[in-house]
C-alpha atoms as a PDB file:
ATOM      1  CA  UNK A   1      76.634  80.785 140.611  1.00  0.00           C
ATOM      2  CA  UNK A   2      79.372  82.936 141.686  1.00  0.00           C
ATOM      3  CA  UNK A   3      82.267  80.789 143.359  1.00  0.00           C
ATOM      4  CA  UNK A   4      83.459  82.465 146.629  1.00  0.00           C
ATOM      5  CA  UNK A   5      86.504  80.983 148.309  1.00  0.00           C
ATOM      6  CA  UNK A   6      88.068  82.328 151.993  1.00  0.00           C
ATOM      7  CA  UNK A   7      92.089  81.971 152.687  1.00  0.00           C
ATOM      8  CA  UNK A   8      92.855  82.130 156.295  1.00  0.00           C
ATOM      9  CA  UNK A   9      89.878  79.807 156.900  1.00  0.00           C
ATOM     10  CA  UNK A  10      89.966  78.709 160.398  1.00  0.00           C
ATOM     11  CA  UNK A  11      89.628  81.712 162.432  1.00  0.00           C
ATOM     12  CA  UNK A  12      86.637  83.139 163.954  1.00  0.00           C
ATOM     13  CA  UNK A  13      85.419  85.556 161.489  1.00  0.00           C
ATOM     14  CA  UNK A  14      85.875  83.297 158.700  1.00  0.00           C
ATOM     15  CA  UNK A  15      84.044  79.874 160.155  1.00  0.00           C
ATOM     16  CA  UNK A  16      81.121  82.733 160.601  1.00  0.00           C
ATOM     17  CA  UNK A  17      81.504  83.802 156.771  1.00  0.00           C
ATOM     18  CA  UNK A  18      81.848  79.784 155.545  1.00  0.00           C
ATOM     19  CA  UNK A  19      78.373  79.574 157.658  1.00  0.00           C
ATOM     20  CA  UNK A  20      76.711  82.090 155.698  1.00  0.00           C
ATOM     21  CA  UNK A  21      77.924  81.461 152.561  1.00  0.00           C
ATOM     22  CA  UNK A  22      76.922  77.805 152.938  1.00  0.00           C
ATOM     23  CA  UNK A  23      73.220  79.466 153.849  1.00  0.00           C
ATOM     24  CA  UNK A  24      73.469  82.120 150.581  1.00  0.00           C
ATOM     25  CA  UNK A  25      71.137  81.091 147.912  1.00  0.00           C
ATOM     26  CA  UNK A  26      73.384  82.816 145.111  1.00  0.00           C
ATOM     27  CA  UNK A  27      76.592  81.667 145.591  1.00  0.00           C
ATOM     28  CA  UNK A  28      78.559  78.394 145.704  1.00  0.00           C
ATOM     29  CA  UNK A  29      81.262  77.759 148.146  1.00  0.00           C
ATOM     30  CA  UNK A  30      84.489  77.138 146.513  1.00  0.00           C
ATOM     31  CA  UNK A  31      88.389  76.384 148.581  1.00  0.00           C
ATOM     32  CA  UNK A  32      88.662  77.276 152.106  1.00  0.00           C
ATOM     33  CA  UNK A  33      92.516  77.814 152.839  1.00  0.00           C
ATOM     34  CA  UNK A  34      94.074  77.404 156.084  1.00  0.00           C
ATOM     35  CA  UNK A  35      97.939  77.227 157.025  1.00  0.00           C
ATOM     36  CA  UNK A  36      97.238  75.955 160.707  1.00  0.00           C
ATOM     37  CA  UNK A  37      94.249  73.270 159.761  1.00  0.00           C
ATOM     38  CA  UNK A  38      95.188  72.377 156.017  1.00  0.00           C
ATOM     39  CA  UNK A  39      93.497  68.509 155.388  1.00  0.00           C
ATOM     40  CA  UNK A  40      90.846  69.170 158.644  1.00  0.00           C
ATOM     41  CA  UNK A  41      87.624  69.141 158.460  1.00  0.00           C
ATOM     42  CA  UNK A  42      85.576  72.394 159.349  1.00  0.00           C
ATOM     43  CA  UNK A  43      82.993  70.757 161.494  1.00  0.00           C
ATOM     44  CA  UNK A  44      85.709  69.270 163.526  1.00  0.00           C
ATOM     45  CA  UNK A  45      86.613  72.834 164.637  1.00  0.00           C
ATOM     46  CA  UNK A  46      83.456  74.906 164.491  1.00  0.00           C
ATOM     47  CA  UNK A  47      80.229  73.451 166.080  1.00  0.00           C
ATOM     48  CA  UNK A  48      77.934  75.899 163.758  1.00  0.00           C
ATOM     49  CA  UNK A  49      79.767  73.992 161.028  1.00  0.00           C
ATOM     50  CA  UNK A  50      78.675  70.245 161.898  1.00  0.00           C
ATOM     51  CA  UNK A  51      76.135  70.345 158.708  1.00  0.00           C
ATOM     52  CA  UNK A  52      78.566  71.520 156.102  1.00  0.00           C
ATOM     53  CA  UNK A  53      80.803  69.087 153.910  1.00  0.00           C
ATOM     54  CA  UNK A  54      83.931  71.295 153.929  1.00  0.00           C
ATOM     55  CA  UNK A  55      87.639  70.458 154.347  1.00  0.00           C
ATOM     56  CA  UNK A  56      90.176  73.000 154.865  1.00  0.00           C
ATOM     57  CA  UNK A  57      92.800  73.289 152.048  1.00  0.00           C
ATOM     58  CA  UNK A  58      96.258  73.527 152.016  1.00  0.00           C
ATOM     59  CA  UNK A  59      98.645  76.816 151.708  1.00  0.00           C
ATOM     60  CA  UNK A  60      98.472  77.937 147.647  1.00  0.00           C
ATOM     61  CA  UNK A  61      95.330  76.278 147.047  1.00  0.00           C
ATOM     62  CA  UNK A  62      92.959  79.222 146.753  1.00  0.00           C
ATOM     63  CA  UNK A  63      95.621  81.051 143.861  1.00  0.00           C
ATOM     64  CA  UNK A  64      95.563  77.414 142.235  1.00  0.00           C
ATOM     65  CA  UNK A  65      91.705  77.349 141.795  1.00  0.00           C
ATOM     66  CA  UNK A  66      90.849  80.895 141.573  1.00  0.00           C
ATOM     67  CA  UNK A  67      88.955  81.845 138.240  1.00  0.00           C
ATOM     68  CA  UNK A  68      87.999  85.101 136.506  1.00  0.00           C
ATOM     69  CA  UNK A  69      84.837  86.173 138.467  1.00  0.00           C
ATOM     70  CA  UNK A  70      85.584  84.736 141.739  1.00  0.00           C
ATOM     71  CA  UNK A  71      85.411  86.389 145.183  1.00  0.00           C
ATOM     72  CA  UNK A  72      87.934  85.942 147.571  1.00  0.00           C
ATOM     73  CA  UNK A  73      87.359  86.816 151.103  1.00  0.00           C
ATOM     74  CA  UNK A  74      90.664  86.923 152.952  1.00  0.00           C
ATOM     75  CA  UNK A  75      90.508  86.139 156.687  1.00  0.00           C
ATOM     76  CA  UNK A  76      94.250  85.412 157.659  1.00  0.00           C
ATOM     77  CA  UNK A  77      96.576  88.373 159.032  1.00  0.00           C
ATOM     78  CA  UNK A  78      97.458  91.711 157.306  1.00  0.00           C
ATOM     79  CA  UNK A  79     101.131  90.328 156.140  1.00  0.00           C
ATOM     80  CA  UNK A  80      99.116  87.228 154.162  1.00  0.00           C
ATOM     81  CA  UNK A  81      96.368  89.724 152.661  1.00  0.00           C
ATOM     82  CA  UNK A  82      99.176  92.143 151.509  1.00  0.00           C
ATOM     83  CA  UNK A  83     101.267  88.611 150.050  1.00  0.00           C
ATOM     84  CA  UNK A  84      98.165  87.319 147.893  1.00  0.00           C
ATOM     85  CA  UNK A  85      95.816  90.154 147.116  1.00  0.00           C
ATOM     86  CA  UNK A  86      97.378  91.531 144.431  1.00  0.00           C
ATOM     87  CA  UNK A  87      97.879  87.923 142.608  1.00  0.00           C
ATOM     88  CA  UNK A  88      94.238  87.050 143.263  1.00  0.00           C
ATOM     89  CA  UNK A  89      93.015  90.708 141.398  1.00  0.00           C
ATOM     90  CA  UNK A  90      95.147  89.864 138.672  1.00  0.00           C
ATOM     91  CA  UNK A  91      93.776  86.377 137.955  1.00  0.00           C
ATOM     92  CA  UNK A  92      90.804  88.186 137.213  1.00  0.00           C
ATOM     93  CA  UNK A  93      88.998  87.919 140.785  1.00  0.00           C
ATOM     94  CA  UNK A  94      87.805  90.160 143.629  1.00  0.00           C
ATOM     95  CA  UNK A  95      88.604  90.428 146.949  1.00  0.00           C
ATOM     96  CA  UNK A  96      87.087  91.463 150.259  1.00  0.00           C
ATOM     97  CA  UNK A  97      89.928  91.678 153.236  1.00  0.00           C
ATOM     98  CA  UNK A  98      89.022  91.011 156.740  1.00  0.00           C
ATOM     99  CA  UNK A  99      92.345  91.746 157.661  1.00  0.00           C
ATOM    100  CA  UNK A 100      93.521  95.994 158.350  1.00  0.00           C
ATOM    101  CA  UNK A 101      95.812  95.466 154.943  1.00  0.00           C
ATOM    102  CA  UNK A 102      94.066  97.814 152.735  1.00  0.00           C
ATOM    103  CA  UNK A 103      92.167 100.168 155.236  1.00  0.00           C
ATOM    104  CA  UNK A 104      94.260 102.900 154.687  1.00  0.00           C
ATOM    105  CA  UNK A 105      94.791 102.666 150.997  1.00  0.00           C
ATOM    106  CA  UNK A 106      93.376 105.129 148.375  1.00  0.00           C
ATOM    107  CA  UNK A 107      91.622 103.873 145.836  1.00  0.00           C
ATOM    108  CA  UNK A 108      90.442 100.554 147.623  1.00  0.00           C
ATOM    109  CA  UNK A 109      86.618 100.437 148.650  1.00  0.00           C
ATOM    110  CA  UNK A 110      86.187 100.796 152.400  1.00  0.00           C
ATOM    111  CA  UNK A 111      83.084  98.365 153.209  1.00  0.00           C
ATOM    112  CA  UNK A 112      81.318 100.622 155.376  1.00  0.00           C
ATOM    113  CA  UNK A 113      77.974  99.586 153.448  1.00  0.00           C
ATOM    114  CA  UNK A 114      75.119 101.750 154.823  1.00  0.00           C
ATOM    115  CA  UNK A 115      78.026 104.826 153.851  1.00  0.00           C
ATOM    116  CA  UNK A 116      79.855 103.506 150.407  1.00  0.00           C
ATOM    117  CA  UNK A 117      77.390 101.301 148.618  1.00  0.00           C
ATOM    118  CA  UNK A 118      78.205 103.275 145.543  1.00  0.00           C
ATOM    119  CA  UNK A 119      81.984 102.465 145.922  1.00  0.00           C
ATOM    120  CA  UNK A 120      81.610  99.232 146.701  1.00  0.00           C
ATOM    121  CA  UNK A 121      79.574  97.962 143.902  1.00  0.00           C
ATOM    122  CA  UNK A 122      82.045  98.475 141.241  1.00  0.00           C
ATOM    123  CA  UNK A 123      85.131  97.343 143.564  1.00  0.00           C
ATOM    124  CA  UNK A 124      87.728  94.995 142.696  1.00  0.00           C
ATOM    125  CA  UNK A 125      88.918  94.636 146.512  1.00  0.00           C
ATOM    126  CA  UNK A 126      86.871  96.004 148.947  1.00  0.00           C
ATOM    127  CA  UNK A 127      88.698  96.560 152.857  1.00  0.00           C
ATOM    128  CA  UNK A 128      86.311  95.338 154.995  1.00  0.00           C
ATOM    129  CA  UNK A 129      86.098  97.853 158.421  1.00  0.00           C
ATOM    130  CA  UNK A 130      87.172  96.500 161.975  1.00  0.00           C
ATOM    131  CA  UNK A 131      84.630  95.440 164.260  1.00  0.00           C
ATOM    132  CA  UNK A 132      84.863  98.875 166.621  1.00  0.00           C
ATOM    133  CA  UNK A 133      84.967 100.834 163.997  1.00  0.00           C
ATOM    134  CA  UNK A 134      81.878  99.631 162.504  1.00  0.00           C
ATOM    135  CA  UNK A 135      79.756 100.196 165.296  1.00  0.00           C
ATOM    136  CA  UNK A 136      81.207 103.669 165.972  1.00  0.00           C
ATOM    137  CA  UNK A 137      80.910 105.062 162.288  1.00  0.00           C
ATOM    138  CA  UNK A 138      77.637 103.751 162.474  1.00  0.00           C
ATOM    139  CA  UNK A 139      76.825 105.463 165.709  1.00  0.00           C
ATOM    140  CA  UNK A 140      78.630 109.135 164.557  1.00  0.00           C
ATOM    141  CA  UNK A 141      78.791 109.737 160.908  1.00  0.00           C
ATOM    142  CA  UNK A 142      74.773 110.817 161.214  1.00  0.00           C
ATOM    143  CA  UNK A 143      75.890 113.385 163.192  1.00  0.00           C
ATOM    144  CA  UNK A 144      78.095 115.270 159.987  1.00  0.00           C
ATOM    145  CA  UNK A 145      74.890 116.773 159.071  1.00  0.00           C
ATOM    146  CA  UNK A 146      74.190 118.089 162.805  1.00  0.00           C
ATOM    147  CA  UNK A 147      77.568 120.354 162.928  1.00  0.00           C
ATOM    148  CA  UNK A 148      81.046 119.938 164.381  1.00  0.00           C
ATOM    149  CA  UNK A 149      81.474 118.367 167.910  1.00  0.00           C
ATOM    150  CA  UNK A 150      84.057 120.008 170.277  1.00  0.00           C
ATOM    151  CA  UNK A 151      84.936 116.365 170.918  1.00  0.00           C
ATOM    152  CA  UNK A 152      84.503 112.787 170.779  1.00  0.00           C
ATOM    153  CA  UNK A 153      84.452 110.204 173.565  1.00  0.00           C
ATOM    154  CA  UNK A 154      83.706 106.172 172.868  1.00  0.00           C
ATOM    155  CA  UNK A 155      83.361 104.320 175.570  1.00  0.00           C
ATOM    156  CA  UNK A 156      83.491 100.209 173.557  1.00  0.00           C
ATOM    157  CA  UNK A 157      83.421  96.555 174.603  1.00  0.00           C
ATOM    158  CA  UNK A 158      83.854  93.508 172.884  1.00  0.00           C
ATOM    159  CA  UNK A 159      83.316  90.122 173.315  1.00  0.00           C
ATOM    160  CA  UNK A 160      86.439  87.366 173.467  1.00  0.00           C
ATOM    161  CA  UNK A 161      86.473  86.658 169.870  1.00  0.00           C
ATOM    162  CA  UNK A 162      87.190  89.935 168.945  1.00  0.00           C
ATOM    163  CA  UNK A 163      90.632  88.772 170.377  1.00  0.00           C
ATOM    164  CA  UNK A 164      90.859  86.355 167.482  1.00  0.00           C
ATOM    165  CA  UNK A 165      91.525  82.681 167.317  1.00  0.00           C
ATOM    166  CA  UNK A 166      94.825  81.456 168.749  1.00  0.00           C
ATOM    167  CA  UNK A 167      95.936  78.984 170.935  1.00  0.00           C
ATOM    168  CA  UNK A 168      95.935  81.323 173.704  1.00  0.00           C
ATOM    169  CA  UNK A 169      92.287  82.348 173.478  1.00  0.00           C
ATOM    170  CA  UNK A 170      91.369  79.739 176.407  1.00  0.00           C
ATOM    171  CA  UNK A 171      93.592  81.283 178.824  1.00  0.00           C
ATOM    172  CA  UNK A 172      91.736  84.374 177.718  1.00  0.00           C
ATOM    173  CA  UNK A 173      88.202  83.441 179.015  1.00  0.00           C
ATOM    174  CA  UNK A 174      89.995  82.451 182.074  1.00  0.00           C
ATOM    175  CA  UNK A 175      90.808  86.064 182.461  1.00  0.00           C
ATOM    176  CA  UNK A 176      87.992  87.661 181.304  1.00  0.00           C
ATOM    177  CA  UNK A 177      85.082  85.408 182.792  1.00  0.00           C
ATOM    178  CA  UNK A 178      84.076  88.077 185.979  1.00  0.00           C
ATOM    179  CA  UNK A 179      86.432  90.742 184.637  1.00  0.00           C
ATOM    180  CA  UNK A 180      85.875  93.706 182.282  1.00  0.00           C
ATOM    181  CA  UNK A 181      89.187  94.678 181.066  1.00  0.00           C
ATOM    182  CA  UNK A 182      90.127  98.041 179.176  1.00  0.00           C
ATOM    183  CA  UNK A 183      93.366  97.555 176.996  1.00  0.00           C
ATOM    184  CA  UNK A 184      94.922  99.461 173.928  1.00  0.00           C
ATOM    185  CA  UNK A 185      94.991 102.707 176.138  1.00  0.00           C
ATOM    186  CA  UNK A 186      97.633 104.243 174.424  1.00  0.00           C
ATOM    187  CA  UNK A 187      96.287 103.774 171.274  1.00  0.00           C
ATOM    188  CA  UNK A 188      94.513 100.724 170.019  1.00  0.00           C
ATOM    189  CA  UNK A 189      95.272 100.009 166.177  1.00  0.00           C
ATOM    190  CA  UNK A 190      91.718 100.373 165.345  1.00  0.00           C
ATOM    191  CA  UNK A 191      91.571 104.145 166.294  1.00  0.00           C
ATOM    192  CA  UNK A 192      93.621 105.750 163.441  1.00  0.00           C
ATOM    193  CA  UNK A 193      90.783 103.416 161.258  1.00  0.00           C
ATOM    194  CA  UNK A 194      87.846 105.387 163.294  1.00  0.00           C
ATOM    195  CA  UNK A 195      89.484 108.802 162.777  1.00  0.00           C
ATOM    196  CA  UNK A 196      90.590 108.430 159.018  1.00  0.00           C
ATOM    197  CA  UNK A 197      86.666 107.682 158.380  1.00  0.00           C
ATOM    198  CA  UNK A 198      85.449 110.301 160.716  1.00  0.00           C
ATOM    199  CA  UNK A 199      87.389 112.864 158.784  1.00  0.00           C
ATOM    200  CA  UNK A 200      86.243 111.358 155.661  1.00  0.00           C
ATOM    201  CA  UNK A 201      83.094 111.664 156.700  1.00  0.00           C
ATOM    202  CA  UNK A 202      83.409 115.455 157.962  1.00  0.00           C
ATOM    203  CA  UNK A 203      83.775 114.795 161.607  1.00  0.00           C
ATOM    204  CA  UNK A 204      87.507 115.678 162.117  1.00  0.00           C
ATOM    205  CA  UNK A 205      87.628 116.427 165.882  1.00  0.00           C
ATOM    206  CA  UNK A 206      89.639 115.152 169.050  1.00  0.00           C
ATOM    207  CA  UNK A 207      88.475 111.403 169.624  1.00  0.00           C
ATOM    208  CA  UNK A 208      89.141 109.811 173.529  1.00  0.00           C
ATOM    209  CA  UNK A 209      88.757 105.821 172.328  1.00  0.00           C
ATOM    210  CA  UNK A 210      88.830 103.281 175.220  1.00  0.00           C
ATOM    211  CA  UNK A 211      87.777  99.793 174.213  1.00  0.00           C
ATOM    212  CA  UNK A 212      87.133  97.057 176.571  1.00  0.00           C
ATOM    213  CA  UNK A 213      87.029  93.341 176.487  1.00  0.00           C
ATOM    214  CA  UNK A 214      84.166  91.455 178.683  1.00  0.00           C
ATOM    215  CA  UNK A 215      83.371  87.836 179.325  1.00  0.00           C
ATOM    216  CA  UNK A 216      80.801  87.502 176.596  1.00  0.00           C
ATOM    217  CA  UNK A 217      81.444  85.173 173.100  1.00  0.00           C
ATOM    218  CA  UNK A 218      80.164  87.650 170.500  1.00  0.00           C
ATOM    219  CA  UNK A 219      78.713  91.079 170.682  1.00  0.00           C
ATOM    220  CA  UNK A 220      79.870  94.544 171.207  1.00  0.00           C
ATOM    221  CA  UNK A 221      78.254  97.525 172.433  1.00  0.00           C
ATOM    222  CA  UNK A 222      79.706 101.031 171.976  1.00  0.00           C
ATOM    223  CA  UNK A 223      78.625 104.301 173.980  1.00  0.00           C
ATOM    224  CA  UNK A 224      79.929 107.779 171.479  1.00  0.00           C
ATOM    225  CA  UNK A 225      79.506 110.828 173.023  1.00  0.00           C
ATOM    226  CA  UNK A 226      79.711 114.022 170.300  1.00  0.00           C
ATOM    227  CA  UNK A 227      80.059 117.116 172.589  1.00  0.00           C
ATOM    228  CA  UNK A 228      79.262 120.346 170.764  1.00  0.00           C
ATOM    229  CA  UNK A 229      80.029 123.871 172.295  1.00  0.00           C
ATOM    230  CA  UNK A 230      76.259 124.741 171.987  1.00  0.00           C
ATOM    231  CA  UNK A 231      73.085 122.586 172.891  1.00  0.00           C
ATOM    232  CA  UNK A 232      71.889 120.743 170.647  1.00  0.00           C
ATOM    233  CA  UNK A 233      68.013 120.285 168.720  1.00  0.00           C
ATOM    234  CA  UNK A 234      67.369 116.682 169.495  1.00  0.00           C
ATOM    235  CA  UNK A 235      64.588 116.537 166.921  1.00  0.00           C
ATOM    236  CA  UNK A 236      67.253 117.608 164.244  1.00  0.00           C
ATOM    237  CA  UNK A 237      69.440 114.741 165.453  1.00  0.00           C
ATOM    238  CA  UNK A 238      66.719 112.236 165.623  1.00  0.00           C
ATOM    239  CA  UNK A 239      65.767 112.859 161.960  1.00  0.00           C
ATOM    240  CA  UNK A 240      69.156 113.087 160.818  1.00  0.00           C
ATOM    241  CA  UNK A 241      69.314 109.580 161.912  1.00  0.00           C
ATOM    242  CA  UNK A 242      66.626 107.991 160.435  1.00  0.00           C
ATOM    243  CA  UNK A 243      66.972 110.252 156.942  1.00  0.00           C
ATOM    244  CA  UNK A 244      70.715 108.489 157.144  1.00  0.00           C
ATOM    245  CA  UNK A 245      69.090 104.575 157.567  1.00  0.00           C
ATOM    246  CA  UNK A 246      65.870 104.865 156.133  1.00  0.00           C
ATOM    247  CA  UNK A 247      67.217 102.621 153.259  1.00  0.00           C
ATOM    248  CA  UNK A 248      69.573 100.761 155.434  1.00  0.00           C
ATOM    249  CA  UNK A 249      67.244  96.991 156.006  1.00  0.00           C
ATOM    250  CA  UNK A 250      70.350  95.793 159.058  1.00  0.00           C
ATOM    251  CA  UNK A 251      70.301  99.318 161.265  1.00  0.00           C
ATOM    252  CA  UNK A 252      67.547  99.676 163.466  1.00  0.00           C
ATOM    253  CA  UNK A 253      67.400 103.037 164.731  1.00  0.00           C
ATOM    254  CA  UNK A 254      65.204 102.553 168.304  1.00  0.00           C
ATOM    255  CA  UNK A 255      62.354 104.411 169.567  1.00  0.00           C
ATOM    256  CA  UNK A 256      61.387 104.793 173.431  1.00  0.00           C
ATOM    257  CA  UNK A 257      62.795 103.241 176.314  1.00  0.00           C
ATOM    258  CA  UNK A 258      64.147 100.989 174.010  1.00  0.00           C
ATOM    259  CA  UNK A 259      68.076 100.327 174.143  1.00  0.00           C
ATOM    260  CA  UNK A 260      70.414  98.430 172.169  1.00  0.00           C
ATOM    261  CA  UNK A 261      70.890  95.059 173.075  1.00  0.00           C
ATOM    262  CA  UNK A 262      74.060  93.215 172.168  1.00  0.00           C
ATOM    263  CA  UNK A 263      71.433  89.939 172.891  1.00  0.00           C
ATOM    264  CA  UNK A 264      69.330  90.735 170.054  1.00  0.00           C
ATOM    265  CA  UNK A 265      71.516  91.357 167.422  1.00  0.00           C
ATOM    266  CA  UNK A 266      73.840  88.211 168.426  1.00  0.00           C
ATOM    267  CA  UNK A 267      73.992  85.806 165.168  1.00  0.00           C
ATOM    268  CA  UNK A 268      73.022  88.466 162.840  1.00  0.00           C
ATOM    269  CA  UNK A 269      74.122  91.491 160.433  1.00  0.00           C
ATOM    270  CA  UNK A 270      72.201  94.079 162.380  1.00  0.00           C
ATOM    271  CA  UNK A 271      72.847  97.067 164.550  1.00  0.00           C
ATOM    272  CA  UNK A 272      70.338  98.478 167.091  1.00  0.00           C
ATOM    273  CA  UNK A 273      70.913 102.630 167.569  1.00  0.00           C
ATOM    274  CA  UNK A 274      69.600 104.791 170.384  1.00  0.00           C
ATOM    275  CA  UNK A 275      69.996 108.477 170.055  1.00  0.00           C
ATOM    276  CA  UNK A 276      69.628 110.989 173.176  1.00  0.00           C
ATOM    277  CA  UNK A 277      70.365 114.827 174.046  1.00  0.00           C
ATOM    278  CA  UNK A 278      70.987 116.475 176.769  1.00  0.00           C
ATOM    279  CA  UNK A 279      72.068 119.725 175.783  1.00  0.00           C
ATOM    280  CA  UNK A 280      75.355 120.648 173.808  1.00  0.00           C
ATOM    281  CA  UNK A 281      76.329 116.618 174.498  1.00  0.00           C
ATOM    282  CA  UNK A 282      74.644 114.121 171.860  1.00  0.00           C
ATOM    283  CA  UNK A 283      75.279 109.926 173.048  1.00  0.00           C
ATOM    284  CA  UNK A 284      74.904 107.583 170.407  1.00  0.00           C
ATOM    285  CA  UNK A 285      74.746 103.773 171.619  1.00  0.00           C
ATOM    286  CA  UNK A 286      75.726 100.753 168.776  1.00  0.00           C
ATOM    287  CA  UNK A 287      75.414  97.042 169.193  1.00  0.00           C
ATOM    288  CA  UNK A 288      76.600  94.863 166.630  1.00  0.00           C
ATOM    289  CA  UNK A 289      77.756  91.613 167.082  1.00  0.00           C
ATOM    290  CA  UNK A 290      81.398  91.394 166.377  1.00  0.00           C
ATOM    291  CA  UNK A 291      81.582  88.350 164.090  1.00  0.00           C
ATOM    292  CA  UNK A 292      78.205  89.248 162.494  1.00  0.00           C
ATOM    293  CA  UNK A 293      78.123  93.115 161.448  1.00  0.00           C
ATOM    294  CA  UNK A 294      81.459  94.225 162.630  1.00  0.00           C
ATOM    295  CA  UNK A 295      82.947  91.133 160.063  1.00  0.00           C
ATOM    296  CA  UNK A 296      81.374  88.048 158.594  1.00  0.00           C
ATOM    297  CA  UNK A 297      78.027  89.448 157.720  1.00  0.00           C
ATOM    298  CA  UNK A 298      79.504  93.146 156.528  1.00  0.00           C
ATOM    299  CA  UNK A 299      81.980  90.539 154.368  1.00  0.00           C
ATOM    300  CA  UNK A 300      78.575  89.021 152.527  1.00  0.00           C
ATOM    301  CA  UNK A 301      76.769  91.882 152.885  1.00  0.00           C
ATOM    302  CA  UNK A 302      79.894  93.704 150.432  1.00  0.00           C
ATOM    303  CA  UNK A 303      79.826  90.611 148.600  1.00  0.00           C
ATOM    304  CA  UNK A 304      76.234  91.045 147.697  1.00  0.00           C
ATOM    305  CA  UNK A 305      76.795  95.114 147.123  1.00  0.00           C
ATOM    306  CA  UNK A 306      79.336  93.842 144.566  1.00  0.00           C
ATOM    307  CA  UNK A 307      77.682  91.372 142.728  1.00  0.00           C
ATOM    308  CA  UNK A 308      74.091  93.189 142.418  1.00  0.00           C
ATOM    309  CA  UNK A 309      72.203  90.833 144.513  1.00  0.00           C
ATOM    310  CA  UNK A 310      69.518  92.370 147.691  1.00  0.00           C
ATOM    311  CA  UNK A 311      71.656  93.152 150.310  1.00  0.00           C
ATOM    312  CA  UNK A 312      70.029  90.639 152.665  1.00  0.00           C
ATOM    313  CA  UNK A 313      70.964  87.767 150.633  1.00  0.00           C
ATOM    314  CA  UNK A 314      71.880  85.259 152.852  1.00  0.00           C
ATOM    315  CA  UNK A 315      71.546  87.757 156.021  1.00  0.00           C
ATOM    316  CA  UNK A 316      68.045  87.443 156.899  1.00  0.00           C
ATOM    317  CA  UNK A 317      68.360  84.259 158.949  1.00  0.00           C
ATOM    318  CA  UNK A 318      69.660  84.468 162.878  1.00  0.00           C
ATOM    319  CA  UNK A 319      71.563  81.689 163.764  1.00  0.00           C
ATOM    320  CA  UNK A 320      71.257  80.753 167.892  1.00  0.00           C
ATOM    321  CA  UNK A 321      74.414  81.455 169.624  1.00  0.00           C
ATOM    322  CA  UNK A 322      75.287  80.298 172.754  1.00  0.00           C
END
């Protein structure tokens, strides 16, 4: 089996990953690295961790034991990513970065799966996308195939951990809990991400981005709005949508009164979609959950895309979050 270690092992996204790779019936979890926990053991920090035998690792210890053939998912910050990446690819292994490091580089793999599959597979290091861009790529790039909006408005909101884990992440609840709180107004770092892929994807127009934090643990919901100078065929739209995820087994594209639910996609890879017109002005709503699609569970699902295995390997089960 394919040994997969994670550096920066202690933060949110990458307890989530160590809990599905534990789960993943193809690969075998090698050293979890962690500067601020190094000698700890996991389950003393994460809860969904209690059943697993692993002990964080010290500093080094991933670039020590690293073998031709491994994966390496890094979790820590951008600075750490950019420090070992390159060492880890030429030891002969491959990489999948959590961190915004690589996002903007040519030639690495951007893990948009439903969108790069074919780039992705052959990768050496693969950037994985940010949480709110995730959900609104998945909610737009459909929409390429429709014509060119005037503009583009997302309206986003995460839960806490999208924050990240540090030691002021109590106080942070504290805030939240009763509060929803818009930040990054004058340009949040994940919106040159949304509009490099946007372009990329042949929607280069004006984008108004205003994320949100609310008192929830995991989850994110995001409300695009493509406004086109003309109306709009919503039967066009609604096919270009499913034609876009009919091969796509974690994007749920809704029917009816149905609406995305940030509850029903919690402790899983998925996204729920719900498409609706109203003239020239198309709204697109996304849930993910933010440690599942929009990091963790993209991570494994780009694992699997790289190593040939289904796509839902080690995906398909929901774990209950509370």
């Amino acid at each position: 089996m394919t040994r997969v270690h994670v550096t920066g092992a202690a933060g949110y996204a990458a307890a989530e990953a160590i809990r599905l790779l534990h789960a993943h019936p193809l690969v075998e979890v090698g050293v979890l690295e962690s500067r601020s926990h190094a000698g700890e053991e996991a389950a003393d920090h994460f809860p969904l961790l209690r059943n697993t035998p692993y002990r964080f690792d010290s500093p080094g210890s991933v670039a020590a034991a690293v073998h031709w053939g491994d994966v390496v998912i890094t979790a820590g910050d951008a600075q750490e990513s950019r420090a070992s990446v390159p060492g880890l690819l030429a030891q002969g292994a491959r990489a999948i970065d959590l961190s915004a490091a690589f996002r903007d580089d040519d030639g690495v793999a951007y893990g948009l799966c439903e969108w790069q599959r074919d780039a992705i597979a052959p990768a050496q290091l693969v950037a994985n996308p940010g949480c709110y861009p995730t959900a609104t790529l998945l909610a737009l790039l459909p929409l390429a195939s429709i014509g060119r909006p005037r503009h583009i408005v997302v309206d986003a909101k995460s839960g806490i951990t999208g924050a990240g884990r540090t030691p002021q992440t109590g106080s942070l609840f504290a805030e939240v809990n009763g509060e929803i709180r818009a930040y990054g107004l004058s340009g949040h770092r994940h919106q040159p991400e949304i509009e490099r892929y946007l372009r990329a994807g042949g929607i280069g127009v004006p984008l108004t981005f205003t994320p949100h934090v609310v008192p929830v643990s995991r989850g994110m919901l995001a409300d695009a709005y493509a406004i086109f100078d003309d109306p709009v065929d919503g039967g066009a739209v609604e096919a270009a949508f499913r034609r876009a995820y009919a091969s796509s087994p974690f994007v749920r594209v809704l029917e009816g009164a149905r609406v995305p639910s940030v509850a029903a996609v919690a402790g899983t890879n998925d996204a729920e979609i719900r498409v609706d017109v109203a003239g020239p002005v198309v709204r697109v709503i996304c849930a993910i959950d933010n440690l599942g699609k929009g990091a963790a569970g993209q991570a494994v699902q780009n694992l699997n895309l790289m190593l040939g295995f289904p796509e839902e390997s080690g995906l398909s089960d929901r774990v209950a979050v509370v």
